[in-house]
N, C-alpha and C. Protein backbone atom coordinates (compact mmCIF):
# COMPACT_ATOMS: atom_id res chain seq x y z
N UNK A 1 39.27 -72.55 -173.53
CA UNK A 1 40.06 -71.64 -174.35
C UNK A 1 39.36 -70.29 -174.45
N UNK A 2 40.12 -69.04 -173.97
CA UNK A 2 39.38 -67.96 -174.37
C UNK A 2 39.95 -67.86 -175.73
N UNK A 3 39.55 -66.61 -176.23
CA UNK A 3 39.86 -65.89 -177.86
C UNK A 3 40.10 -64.42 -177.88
N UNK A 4 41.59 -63.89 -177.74
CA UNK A 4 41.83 -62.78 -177.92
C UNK A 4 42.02 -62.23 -178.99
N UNK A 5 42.30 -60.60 -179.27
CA UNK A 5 42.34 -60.06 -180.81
C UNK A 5 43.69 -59.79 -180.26
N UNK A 6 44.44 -59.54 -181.60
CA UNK A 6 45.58 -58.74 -181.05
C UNK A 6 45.73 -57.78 -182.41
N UNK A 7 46.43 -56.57 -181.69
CA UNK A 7 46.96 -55.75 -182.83
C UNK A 7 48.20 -55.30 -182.65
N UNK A 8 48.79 -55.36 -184.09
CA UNK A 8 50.28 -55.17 -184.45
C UNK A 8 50.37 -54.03 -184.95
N UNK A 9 51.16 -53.42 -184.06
CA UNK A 9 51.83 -51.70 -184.61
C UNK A 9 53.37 -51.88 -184.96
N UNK A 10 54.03 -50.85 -186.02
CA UNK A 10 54.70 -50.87 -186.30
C UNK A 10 55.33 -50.18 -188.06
N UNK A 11 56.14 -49.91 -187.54
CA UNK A 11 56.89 -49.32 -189.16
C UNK A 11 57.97 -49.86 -189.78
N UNK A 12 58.23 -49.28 -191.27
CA UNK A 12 59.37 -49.77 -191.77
C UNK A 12 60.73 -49.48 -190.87
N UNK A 13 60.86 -47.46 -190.72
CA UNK A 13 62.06 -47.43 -189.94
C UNK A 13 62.25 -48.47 -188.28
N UNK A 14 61.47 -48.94 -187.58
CA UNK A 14 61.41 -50.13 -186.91
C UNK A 14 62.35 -51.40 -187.07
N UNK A 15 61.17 -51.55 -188.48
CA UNK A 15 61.58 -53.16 -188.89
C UNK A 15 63.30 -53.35 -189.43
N UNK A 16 63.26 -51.72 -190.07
CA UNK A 16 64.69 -51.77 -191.02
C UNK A 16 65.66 -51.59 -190.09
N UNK A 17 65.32 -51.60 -188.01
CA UNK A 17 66.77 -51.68 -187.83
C UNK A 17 67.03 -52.49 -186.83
N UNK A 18 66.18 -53.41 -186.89
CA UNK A 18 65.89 -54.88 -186.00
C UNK A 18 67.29 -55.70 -186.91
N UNK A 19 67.85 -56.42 -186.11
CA UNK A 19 68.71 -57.23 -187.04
C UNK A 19 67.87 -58.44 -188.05
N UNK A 20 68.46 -58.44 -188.79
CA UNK A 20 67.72 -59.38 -190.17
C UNK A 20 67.11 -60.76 -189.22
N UNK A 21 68.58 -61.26 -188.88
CA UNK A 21 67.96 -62.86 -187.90
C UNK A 21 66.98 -62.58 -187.19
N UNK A 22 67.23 -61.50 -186.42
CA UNK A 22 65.68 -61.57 -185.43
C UNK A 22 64.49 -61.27 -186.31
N UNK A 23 64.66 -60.46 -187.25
CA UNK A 23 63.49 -60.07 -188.16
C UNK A 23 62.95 -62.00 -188.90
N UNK A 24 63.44 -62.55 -189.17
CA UNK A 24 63.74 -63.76 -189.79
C UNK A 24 62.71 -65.00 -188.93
N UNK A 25 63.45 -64.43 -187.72
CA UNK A 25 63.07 -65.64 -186.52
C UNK A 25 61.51 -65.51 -186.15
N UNK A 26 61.78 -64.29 -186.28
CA UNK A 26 59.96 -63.43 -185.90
C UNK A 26 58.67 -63.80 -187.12
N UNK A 27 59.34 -63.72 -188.65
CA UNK A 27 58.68 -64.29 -189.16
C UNK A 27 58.34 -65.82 -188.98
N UNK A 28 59.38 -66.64 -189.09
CA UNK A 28 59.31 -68.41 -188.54
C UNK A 28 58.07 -68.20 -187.81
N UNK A 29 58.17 -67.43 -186.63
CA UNK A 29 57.62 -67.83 -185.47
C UNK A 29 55.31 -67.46 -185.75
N UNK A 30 55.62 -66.48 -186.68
CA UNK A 30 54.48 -66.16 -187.35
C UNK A 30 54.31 -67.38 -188.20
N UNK A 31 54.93 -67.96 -189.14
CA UNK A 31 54.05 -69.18 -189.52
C UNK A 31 53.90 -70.54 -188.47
N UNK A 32 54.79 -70.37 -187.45
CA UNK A 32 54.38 -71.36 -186.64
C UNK A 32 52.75 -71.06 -186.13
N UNK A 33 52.53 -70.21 -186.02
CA UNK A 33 51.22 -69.99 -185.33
C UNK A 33 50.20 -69.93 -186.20
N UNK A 34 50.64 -69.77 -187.53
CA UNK A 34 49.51 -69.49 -188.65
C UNK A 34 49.35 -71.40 -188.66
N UNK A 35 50.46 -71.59 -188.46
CA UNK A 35 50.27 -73.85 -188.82
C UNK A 35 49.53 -73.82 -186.99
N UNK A 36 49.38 -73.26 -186.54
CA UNK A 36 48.26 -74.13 -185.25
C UNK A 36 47.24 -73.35 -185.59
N UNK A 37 46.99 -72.72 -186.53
CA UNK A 37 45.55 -72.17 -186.38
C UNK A 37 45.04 -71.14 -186.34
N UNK A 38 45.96 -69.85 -186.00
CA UNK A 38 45.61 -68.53 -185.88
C UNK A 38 45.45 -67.74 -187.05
N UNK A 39 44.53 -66.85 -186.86
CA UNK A 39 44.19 -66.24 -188.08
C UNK A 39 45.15 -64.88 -188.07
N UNK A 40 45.55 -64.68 -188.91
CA UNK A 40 46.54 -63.42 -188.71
C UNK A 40 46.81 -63.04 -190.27
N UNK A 41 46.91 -61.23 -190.45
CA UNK A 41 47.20 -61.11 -191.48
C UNK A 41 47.41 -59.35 -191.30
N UNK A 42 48.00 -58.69 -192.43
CA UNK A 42 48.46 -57.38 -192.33
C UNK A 42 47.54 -56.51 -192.78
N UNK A 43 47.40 -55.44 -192.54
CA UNK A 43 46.09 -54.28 -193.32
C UNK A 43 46.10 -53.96 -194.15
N UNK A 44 44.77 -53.64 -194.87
CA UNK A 44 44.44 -52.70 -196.32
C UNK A 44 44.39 -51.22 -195.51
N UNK A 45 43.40 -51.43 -196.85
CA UNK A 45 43.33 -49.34 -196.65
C UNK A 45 41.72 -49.61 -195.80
N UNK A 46 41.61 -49.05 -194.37
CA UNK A 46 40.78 -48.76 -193.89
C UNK A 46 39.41 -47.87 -194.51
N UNK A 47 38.15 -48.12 -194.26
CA UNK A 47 37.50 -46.76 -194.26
C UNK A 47 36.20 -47.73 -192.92
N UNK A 48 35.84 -46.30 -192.92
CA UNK A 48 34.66 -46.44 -191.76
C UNK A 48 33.45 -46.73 -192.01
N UNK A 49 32.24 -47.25 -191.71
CA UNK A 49 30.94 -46.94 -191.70
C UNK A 49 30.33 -46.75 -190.71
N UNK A 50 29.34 -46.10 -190.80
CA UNK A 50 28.11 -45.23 -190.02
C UNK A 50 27.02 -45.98 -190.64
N UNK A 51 25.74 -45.91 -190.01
CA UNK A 51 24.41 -46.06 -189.99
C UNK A 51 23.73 -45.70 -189.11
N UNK A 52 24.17 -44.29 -188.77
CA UNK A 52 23.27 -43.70 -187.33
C UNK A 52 21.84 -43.34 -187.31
N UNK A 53 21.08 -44.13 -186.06
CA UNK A 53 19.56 -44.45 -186.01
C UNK A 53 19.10 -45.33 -186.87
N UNK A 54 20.00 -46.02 -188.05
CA UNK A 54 19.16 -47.17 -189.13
C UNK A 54 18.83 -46.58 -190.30
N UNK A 55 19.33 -45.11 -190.92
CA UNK A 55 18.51 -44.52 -191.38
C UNK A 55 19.23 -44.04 -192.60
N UNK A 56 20.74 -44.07 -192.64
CA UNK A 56 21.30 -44.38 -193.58
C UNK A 56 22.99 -44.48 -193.60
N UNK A 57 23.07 -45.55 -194.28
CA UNK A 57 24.70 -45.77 -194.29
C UNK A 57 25.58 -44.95 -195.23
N UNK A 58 26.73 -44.65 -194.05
CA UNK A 58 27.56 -44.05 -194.85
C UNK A 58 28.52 -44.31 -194.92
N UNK A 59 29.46 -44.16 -195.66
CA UNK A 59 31.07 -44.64 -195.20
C UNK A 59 31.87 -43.62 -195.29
N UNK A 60 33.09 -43.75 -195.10
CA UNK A 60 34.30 -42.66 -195.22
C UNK A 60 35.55 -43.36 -195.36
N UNK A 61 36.71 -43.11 -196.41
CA UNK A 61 38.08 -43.48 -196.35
C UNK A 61 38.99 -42.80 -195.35
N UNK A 62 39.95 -43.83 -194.92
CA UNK A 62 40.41 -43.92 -193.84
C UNK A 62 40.36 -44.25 -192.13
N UNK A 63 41.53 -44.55 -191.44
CA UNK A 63 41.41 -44.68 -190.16
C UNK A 63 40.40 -43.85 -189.31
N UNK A 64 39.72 -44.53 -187.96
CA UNK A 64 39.58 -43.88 -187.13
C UNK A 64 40.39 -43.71 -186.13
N UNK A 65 41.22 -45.19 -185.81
CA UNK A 65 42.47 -44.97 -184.60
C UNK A 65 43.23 -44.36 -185.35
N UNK A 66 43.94 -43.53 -184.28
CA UNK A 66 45.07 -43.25 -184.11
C UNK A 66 46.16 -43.45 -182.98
N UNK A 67 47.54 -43.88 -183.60
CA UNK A 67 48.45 -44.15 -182.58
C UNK A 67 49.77 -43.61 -183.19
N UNK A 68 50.40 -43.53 -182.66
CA UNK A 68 51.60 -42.82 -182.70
C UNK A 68 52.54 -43.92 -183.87
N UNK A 69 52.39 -45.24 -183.83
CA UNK A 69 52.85 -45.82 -184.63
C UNK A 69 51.81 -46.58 -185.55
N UNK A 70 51.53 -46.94 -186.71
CA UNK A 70 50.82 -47.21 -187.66
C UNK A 70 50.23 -48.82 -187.24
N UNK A 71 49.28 -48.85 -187.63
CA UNK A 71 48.33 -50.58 -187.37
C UNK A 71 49.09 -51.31 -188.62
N UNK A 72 49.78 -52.32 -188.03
CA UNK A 72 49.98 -53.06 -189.33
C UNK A 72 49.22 -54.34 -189.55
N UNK A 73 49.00 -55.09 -188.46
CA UNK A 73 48.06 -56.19 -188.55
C UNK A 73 47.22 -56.32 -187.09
N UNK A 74 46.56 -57.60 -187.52
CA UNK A 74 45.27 -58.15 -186.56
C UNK A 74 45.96 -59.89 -186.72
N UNK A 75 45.21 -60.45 -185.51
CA UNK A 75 45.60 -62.03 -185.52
C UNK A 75 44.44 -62.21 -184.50
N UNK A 76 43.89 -63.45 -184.29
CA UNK A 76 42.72 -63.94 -183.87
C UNK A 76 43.62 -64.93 -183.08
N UNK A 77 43.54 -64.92 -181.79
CA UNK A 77 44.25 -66.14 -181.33
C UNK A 77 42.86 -66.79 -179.96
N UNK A 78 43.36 -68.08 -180.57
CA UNK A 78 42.51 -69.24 -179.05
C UNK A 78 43.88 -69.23 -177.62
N UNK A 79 43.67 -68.99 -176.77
CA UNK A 79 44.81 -69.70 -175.71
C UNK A 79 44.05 -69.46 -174.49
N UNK A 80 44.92 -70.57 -173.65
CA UNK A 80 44.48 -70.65 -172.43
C UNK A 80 44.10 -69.70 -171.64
N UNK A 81 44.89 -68.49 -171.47
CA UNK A 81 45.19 -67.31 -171.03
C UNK A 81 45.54 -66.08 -171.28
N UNK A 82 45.26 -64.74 -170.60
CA UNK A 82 45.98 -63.75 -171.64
C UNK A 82 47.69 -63.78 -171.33
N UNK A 83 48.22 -64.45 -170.09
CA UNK A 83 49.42 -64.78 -170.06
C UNK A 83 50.25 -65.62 -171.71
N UNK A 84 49.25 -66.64 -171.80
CA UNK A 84 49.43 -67.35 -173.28
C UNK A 84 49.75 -66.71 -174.18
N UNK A 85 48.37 -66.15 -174.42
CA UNK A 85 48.55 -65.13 -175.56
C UNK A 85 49.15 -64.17 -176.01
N UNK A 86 49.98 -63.35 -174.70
CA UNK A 86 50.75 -62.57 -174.54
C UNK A 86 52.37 -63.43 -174.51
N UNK A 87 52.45 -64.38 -174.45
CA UNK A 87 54.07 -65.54 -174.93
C UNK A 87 53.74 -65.26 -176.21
N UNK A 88 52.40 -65.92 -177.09
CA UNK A 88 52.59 -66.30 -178.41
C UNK A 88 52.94 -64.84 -179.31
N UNK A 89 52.75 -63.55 -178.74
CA UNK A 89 52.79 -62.86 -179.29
C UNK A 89 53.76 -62.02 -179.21
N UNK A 90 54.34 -62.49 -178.43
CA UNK A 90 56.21 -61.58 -177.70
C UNK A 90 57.12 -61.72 -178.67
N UNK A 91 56.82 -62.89 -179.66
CA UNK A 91 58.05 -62.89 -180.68
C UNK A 91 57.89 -62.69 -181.94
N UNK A 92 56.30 -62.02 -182.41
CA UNK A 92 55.92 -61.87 -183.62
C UNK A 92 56.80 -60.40 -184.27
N UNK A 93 57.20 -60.25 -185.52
CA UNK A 93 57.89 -59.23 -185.79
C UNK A 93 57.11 -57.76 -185.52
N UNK A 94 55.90 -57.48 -184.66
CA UNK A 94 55.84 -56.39 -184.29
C UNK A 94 56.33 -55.86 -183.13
N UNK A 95 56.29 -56.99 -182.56
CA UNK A 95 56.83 -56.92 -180.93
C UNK A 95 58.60 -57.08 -180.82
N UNK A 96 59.21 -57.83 -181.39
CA UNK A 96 60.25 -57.64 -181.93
C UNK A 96 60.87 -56.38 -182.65
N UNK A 97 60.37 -55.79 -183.70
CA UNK A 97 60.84 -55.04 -184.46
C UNK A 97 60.64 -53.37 -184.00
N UNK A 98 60.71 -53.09 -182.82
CA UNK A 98 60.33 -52.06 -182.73
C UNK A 98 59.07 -51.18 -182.58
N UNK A 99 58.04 -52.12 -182.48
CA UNK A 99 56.54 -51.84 -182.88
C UNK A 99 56.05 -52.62 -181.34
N UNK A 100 54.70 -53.05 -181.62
CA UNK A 100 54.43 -53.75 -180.78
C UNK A 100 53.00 -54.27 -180.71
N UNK A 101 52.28 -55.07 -180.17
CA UNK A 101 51.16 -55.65 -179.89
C UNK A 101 50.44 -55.59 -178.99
N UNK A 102 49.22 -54.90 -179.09
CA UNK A 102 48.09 -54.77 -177.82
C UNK A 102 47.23 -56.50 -178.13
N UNK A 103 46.61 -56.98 -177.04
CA UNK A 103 45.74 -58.36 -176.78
C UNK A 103 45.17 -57.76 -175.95
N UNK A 104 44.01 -58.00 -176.48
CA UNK A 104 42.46 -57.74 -176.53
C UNK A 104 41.86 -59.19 -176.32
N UNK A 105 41.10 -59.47 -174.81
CA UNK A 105 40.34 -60.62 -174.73
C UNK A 105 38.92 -60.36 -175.17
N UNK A 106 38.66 -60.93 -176.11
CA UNK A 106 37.38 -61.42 -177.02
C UNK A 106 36.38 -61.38 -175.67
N UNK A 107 35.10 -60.71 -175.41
CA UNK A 107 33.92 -61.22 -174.77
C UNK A 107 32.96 -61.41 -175.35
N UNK A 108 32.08 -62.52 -175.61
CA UNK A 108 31.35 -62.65 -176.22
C UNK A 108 29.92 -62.30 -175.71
N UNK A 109 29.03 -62.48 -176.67
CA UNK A 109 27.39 -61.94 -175.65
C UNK A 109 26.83 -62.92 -176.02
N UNK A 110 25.82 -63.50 -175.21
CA UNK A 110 24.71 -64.71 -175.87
C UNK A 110 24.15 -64.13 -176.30
């Protein structure tokens, strides 16, 4: 099993003109995946930190990405493939609603 990230873009004017059922179905399909296991959930309010050279931390409110449409969530998924991961995520209401989902394969370092 690899482990991809995924991120969900998307807005209200989006969501508000997806038809309700598909908006509906998209949710279903989000707790189906939350019941096998995936971690998934929608954003706060971002801020950043720094600690450049070790020498002192700083933070700042707000985003550093920017995209043309707003980050609405993150989900942690296990699957076979990024083909997989890219099915499980074709019907989540970002990808549906007008928005959409980048998958990101996880590499890990020993």
């Amino acid at each position: 099993m690899a482990t991809f990230i995924t991120i969900g873009y998307g807005d209200r004017a989006g969501y508000d003109q997806t038809d309700p059922a598909l908006r509906n179905a998209a949710h279903e399909h989000d707790a189906a995946l939350r019941e096998r296991g995936i971690i998934m959930g929608t954003v706060g309010h971002p801020f950043q930190v720094r600690n450049h050279d070790g020498t002192e931390v700083v933070t700042q409110e707000g985003p550093f990405l920017q995209s043309a449409l707003p980050i609405a969530g993150f989900a942690i998924i296990e699957a076979d493939s990024i083909e997989e991961a890219t099915e499980l995520v074709s019907q989540t209401p970002c990808a549906v609603a007008h928005g959409l989902v980048e998958v990101w394969p996880l590499q890990t370092t020993p």
